[in-house]
PDB file of N, CA and C in Angstrom:
ATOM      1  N   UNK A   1       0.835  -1.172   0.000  1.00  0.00           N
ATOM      2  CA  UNK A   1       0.000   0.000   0.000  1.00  0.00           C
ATOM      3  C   UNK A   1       0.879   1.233   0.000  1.00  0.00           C
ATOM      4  N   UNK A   2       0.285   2.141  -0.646  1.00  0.00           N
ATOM      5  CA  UNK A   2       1.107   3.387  -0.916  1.00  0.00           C
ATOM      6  C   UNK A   2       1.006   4.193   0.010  1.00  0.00           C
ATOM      7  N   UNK A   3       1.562   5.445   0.239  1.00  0.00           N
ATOM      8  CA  UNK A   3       1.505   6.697   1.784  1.00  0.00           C
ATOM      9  C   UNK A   3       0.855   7.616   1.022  1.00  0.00           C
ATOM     10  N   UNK A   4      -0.372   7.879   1.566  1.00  0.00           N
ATOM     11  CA  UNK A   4      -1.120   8.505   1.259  1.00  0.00           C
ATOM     12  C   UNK A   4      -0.955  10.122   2.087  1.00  0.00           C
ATOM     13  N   UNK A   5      -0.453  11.014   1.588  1.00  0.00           N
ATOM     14  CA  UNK A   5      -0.700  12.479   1.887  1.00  0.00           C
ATOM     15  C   UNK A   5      -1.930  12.854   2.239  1.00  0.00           C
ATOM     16  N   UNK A   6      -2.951  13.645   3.447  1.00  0.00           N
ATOM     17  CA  UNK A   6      -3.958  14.507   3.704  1.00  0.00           C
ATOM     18  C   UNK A   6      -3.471  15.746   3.330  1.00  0.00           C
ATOM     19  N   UNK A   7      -4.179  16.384   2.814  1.00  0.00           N
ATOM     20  CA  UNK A   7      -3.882  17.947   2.756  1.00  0.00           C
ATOM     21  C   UNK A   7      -5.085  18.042   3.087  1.00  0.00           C
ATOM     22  N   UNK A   8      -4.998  19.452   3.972  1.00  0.00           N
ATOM     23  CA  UNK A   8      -6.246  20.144   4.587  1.00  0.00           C
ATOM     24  C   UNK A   8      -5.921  21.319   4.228  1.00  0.00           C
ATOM     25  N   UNK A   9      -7.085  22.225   3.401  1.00  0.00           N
ATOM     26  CA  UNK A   9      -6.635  23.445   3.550  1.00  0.00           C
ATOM     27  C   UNK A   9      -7.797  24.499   4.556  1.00  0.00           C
ATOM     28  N   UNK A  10      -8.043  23.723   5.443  1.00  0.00           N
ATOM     29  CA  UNK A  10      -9.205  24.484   6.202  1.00  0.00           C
ATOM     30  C   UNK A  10      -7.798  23.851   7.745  1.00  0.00           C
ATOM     31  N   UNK A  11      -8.103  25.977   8.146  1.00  0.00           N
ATOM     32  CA  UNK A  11      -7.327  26.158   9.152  1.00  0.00           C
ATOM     33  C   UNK A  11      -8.219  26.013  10.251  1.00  0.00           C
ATOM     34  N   UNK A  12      -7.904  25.627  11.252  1.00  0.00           N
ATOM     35  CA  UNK A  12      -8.384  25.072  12.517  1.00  0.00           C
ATOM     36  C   UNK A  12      -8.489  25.967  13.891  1.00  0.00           C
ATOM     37  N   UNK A  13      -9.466  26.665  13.977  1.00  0.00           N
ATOM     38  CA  UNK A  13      -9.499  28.212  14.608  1.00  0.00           C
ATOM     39  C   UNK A  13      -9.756  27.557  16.127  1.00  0.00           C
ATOM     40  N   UNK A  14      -8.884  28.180  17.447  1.00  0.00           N
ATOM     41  CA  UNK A  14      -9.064  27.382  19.055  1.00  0.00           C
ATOM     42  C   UNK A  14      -9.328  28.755  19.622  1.00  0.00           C
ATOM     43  N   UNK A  15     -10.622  28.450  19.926  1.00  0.00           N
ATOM     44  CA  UNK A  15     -11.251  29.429  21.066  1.00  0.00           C
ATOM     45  C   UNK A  15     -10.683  29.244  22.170  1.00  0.00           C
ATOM     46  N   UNK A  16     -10.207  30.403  22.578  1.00  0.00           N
ATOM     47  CA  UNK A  16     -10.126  30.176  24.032  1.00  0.00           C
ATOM     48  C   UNK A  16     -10.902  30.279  25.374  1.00  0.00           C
ATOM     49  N   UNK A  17     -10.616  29.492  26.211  1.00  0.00           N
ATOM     50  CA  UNK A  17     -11.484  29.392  27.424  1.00  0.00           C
ATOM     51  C   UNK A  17     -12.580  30.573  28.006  1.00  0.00           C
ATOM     52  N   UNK A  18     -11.812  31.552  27.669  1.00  0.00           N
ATOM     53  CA  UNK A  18     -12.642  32.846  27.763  1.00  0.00           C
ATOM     54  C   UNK A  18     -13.832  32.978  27.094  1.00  0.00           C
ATOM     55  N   UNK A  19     -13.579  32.767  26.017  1.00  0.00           N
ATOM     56  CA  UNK A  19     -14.678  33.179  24.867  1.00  0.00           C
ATOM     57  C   UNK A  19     -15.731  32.161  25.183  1.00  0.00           C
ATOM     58  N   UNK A  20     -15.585  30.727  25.479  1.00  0.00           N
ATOM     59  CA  UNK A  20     -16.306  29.916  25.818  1.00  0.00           C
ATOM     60  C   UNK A  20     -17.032  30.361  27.112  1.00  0.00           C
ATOM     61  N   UNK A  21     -16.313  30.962  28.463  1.00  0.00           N
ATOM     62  CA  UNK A  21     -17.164  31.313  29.324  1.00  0.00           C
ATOM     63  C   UNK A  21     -18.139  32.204  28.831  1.00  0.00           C
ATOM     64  N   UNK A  22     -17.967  33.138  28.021  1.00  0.00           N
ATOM     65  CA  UNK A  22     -18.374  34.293  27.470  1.00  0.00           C
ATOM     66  C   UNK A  22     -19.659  33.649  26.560  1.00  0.00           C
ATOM     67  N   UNK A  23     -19.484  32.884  25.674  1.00  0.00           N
ATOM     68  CA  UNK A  23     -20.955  32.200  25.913  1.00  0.00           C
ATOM     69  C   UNK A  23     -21.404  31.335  26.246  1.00  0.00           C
ATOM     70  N   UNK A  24     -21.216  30.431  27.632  1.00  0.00           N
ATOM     71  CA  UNK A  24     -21.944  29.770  27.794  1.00  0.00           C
ATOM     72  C   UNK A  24     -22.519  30.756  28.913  1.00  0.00           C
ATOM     73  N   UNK A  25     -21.974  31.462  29.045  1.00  0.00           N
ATOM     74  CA  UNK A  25     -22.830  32.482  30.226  1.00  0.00           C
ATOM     75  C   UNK A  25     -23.538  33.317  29.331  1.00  0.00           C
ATOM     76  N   UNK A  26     -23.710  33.686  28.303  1.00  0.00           N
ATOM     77  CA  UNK A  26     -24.799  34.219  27.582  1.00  0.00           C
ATOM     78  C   UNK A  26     -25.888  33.685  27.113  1.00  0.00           C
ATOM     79  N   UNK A  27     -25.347  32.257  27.404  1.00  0.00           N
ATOM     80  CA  UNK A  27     -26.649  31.224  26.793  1.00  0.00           C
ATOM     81  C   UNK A  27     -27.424  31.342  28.298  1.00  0.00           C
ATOM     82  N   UNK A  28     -26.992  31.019  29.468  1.00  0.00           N
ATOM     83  CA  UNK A  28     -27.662  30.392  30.530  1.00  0.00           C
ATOM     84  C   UNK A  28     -28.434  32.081  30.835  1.00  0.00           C
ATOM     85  N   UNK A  29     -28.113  33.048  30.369  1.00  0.00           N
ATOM     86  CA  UNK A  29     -28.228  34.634  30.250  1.00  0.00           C
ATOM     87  C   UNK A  29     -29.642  34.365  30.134  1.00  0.00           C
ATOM     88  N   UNK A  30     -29.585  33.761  28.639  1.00  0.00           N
ATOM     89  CA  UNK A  30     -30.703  34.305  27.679  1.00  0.00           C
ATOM     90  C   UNK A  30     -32.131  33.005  27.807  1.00  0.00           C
ATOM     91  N   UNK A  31     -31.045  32.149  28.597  1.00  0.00           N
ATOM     92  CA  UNK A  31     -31.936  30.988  29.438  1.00  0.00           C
ATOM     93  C   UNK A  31     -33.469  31.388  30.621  1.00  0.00           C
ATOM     94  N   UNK A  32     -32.557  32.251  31.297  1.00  0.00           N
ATOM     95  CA  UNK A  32     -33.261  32.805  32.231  1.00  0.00           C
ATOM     96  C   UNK A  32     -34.220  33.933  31.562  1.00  0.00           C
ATOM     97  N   UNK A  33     -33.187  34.581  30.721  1.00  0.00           N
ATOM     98  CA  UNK A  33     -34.586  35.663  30.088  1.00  0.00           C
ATOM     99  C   UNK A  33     -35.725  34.744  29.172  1.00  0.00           C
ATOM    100  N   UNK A  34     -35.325  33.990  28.698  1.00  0.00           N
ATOM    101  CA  UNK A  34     -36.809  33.112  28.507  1.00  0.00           C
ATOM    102  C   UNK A  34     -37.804  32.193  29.552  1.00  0.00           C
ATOM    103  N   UNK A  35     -37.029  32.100  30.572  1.00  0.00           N
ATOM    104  CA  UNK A  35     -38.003  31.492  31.873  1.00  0.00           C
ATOM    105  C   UNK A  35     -38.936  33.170  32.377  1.00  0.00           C
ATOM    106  N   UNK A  36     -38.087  34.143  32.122  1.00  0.00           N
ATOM    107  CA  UNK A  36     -38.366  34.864  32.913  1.00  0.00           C
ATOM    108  C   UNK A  36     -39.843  35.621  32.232  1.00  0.00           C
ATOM    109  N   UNK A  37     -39.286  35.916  30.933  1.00  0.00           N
ATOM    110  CA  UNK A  37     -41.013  36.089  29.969  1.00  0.00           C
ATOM    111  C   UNK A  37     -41.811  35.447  30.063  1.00  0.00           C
ATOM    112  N   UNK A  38     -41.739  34.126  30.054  1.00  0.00           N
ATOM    113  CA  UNK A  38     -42.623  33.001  29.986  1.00  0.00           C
ATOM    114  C   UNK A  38     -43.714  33.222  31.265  1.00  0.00           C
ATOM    115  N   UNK A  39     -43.095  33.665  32.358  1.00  0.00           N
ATOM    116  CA  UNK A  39     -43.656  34.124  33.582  1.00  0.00           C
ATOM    117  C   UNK A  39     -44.421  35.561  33.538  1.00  0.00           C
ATOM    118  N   UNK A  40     -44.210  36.252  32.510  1.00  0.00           N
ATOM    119  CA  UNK A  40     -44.940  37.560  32.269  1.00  0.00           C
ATOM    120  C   UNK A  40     -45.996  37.159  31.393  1.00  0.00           C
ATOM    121  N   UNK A  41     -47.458  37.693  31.431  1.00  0.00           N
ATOM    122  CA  UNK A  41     -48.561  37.479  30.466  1.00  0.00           C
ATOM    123  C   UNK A  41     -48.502  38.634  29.544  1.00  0.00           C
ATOM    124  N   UNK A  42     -47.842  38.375  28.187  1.00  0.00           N
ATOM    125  CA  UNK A  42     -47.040  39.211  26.981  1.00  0.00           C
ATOM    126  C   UNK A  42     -48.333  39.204  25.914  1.00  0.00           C
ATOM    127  N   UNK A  43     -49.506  38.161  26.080  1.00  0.00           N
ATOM    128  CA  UNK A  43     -50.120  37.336  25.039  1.00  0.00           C
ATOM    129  C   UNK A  43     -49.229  36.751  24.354  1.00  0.00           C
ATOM    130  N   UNK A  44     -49.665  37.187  22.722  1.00  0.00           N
ATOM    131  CA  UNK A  44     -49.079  37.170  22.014  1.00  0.00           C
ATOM    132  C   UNK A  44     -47.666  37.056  21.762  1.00  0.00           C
ATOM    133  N   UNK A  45     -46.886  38.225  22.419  1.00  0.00           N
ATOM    134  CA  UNK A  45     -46.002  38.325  22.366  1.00  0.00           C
ATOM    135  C   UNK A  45     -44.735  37.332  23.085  1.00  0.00           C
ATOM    136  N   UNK A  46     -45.175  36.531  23.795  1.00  0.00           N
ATOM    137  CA  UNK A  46     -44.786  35.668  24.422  1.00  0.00           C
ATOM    138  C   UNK A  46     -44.149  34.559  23.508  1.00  0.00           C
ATOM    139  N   UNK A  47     -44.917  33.815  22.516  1.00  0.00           N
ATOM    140  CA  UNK A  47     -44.238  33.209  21.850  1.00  0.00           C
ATOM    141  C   UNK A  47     -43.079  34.075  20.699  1.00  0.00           C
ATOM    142  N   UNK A  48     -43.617  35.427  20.433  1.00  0.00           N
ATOM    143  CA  UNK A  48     -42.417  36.086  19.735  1.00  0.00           C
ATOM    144  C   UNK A  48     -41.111  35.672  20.339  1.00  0.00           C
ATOM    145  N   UNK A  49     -41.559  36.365  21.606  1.00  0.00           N
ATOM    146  CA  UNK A  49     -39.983  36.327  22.297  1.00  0.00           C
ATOM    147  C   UNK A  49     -39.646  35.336  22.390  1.00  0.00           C
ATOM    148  N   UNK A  50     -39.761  34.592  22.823  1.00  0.00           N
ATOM    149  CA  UNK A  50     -39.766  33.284  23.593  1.00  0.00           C
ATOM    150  C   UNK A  50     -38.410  32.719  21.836  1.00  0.00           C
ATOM    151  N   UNK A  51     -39.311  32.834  20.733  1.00  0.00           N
ATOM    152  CA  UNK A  51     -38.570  32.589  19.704  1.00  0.00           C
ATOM    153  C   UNK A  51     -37.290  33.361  19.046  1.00  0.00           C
ATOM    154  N   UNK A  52     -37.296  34.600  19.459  1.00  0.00           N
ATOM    155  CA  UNK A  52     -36.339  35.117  18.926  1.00  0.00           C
ATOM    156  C   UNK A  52     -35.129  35.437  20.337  1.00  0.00           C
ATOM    157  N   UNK A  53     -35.628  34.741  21.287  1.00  0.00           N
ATOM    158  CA  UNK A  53     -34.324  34.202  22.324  1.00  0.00           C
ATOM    159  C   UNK A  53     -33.306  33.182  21.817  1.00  0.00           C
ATOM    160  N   UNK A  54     -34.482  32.461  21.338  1.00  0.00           N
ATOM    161  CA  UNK A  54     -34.113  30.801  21.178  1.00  0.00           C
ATOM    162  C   UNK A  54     -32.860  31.151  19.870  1.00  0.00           C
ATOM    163  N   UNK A  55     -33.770  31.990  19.036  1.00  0.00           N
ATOM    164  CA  UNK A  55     -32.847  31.973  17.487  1.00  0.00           C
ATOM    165  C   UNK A  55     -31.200  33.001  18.109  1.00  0.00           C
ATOM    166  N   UNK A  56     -31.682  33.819  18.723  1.00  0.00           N
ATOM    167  CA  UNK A  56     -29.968  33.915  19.317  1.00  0.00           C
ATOM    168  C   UNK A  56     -29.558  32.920  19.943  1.00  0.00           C
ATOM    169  N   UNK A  57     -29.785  32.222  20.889  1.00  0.00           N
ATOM    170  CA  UNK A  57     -29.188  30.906  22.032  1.00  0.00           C
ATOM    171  C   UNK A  57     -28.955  30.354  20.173  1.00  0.00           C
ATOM    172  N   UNK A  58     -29.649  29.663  19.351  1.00  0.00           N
ATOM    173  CA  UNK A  58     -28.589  28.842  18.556  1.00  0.00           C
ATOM    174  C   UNK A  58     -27.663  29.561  17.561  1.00  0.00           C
ATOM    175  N   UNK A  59     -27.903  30.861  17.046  1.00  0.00           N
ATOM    176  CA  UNK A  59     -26.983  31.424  16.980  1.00  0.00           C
ATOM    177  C   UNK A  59     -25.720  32.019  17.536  1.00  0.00           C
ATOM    178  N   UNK A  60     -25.888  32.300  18.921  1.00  0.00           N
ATOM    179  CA  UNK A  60     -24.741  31.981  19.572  1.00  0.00           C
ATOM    180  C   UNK A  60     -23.404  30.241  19.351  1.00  0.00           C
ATOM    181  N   UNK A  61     -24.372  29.361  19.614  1.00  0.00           N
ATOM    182  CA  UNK A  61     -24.036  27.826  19.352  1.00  0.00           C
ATOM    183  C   UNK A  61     -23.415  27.762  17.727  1.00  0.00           C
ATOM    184  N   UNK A  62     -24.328  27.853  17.119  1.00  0.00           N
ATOM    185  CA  UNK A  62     -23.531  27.852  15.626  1.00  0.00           C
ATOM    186  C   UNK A  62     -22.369  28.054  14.960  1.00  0.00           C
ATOM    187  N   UNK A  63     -22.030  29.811  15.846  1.00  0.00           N
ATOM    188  CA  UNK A  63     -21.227  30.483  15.059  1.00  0.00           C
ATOM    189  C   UNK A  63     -20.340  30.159  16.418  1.00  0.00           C
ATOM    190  N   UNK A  64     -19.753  29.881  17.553  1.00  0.00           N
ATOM    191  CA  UNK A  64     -19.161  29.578  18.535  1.00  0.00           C
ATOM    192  C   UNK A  64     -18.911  28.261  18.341  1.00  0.00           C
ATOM    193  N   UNK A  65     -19.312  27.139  18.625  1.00  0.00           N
ATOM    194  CA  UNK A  65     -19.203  25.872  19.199  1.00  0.00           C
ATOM    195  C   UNK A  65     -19.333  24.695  17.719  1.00  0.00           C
ATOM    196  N   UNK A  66     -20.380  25.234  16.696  1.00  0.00           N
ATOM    197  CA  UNK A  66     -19.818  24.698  15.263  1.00  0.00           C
ATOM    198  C   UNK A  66     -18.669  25.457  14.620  1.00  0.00           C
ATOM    199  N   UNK A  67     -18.054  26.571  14.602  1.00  0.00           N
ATOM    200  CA  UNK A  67     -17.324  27.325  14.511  1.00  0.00           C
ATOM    201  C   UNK A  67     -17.546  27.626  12.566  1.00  0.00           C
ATOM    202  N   UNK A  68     -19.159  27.818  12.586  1.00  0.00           N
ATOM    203  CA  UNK A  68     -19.653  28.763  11.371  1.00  0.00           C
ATOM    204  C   UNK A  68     -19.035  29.918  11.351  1.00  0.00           C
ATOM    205  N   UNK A  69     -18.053  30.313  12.283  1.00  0.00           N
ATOM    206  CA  UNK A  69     -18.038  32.158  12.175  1.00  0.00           C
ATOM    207  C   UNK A  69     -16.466  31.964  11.467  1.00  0.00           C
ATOM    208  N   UNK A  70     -15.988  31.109  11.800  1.00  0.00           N
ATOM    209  CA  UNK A  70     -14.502  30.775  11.098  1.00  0.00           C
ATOM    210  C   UNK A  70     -14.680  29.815   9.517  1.00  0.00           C
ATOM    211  N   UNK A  71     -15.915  29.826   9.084  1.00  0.00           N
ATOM    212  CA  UNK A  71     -15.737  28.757   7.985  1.00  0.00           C
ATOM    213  C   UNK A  71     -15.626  30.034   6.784  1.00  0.00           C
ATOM    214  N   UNK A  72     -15.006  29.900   5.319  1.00  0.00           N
ATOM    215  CA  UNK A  72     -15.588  29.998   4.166  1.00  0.00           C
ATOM    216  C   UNK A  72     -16.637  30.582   3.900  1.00  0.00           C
ATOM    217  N   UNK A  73     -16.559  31.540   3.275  1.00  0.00           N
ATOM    218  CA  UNK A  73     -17.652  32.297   3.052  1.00  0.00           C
ATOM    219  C   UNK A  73     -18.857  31.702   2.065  1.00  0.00           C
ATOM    220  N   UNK A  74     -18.219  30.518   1.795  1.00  0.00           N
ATOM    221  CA  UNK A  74     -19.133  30.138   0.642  1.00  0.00           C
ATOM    222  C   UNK A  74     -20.062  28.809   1.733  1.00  0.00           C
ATOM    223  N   UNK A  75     -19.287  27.906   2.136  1.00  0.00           N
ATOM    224  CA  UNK A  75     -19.498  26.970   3.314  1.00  0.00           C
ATOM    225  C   UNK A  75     -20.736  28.019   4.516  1.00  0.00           C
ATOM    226  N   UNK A  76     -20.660  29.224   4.890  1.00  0.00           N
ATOM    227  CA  UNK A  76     -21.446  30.162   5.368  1.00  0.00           C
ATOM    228  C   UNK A  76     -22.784  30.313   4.928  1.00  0.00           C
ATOM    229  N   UNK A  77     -22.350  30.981   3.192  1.00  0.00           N
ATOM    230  CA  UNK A  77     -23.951  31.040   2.598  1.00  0.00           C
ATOM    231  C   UNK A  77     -24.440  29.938   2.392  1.00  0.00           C
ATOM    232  N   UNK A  78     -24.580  28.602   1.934  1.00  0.00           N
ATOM    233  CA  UNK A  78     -24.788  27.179   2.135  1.00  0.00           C
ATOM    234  C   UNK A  78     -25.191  26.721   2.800  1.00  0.00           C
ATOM    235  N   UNK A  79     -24.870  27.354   3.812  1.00  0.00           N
ATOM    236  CA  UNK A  79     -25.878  26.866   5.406  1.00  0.00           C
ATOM    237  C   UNK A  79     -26.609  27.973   5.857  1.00  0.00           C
ATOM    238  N   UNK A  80     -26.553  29.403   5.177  1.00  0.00           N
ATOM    239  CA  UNK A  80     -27.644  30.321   5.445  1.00  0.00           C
ATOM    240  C   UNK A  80     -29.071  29.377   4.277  1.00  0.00           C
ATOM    241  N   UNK A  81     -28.397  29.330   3.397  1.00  0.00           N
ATOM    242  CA  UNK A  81     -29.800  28.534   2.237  1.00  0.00           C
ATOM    243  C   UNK A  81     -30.238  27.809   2.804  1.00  0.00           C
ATOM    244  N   UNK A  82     -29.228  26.134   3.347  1.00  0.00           N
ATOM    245  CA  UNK A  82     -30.032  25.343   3.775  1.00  0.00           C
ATOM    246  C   UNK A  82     -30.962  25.421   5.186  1.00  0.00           C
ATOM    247  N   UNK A  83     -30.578  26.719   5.739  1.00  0.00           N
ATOM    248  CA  UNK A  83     -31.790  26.938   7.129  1.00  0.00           C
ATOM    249  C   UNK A  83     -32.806  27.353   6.700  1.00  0.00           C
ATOM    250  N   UNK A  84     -32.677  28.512   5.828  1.00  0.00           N
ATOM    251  CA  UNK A  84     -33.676  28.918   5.083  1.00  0.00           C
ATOM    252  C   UNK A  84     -34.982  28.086   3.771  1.00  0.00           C
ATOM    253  N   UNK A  85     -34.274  26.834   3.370  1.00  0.00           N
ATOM    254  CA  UNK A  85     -34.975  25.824   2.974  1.00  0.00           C
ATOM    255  C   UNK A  85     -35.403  25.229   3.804  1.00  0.00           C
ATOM    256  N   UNK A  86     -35.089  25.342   5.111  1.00  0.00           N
ATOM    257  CA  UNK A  86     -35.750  24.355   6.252  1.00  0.00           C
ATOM    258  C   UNK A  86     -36.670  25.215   6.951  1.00  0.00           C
ATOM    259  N   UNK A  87     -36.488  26.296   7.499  1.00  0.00           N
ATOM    260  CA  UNK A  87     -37.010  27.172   8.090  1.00  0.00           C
ATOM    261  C   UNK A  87     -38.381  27.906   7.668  1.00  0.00           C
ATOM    262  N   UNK A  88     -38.790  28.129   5.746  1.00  0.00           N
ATOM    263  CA  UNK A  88     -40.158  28.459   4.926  1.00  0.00           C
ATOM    264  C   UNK A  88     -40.867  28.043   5.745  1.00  0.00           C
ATOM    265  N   UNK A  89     -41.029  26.529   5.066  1.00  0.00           N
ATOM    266  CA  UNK A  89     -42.260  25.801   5.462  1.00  0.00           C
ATOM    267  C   UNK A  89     -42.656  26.170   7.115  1.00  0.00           C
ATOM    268  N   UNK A  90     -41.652  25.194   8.079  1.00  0.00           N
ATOM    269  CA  UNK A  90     -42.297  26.411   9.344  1.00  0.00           C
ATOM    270  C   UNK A  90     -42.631  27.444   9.633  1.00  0.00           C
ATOM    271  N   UNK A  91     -41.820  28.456   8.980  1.00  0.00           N
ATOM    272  CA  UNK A  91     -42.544  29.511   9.156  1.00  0.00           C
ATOM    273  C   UNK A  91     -44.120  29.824   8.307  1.00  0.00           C
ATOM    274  N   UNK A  92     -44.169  28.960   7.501  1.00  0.00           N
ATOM    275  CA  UNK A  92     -45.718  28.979   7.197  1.00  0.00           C
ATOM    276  C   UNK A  92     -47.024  28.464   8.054  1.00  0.00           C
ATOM    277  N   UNK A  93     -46.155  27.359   8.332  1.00  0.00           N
ATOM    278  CA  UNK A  93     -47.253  26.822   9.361  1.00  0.00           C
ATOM    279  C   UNK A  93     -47.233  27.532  10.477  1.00  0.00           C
ATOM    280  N   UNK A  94     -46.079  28.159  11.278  1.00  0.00           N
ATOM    281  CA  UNK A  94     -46.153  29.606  12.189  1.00  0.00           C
ATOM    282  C   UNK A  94     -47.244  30.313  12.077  1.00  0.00           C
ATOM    283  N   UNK A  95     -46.951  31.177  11.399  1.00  0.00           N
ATOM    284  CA  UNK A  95     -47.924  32.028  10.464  1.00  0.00           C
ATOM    285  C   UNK A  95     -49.539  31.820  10.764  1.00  0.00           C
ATOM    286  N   UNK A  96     -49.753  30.712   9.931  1.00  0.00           N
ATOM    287  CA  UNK A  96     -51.067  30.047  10.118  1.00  0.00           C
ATOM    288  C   UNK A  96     -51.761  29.463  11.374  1.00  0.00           C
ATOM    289  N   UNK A  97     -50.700  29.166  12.265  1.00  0.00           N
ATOM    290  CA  UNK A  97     -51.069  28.577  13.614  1.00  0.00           C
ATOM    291  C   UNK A  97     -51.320  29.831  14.522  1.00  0.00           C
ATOM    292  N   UNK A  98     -50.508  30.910  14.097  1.00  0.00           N
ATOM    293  CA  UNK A  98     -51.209  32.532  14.968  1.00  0.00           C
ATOM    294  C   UNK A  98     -52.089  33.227  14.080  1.00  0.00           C
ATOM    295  N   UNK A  99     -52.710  32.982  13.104  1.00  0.00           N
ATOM    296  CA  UNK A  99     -54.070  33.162  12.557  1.00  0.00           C
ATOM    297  C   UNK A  99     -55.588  32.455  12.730  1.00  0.00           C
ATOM    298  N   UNK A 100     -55.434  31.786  13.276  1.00  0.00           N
ATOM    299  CA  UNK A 100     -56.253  30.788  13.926  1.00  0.00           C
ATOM    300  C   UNK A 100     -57.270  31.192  14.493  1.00  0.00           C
TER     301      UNK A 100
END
């Protein structure tokens, strides 16, 4: 068998410990600010928030802990499409489920 060479040309970005405290304490942050609405009668607005907590908490995760914020700009838009191919349809049925 022959010696096979890897080449990688994707550089390997190391957060440091800091940055990691930095969000996991923004997650458990934004943890509490969604227990904490949930406890306020918002109506409506309750599930807004409640959702656009959540979409920072995984945006935090994404671009931190998948380390989307260090990829390729092209590898980036690719996974903005494919959320956005995933994300329509729910948001239609969203939509329709607060028209009700």
């Amino acid at each position: 068998m022959g010696s096979h060479e890897q080449s990688h040309d994707h550089d390997h970005h190391i957060i440091g410990y800091g940055t990691h405290l930095v969000i996991y304490f923004g997650l458990l942050l934004l943890t509490g600010l969604t227990v904490a609405v949930a406890r306020v009668n918002l109506g409506e607005l309750n599930l807004w928030v409640a959702m656009l907590v959540a979409t920072f908490k995984a945006a935090l995760v994404i671009l931190y802990f998948m380390h989307m914020k260090y990829e390729h700009k092209l590898i980036q838009f690719l996974f903005v499409i494919a959320l956005l191919a995933l994300f329509l349809p729910y948001g239609a049925v969203f939509i329709d489920y607060l028209h009700r």
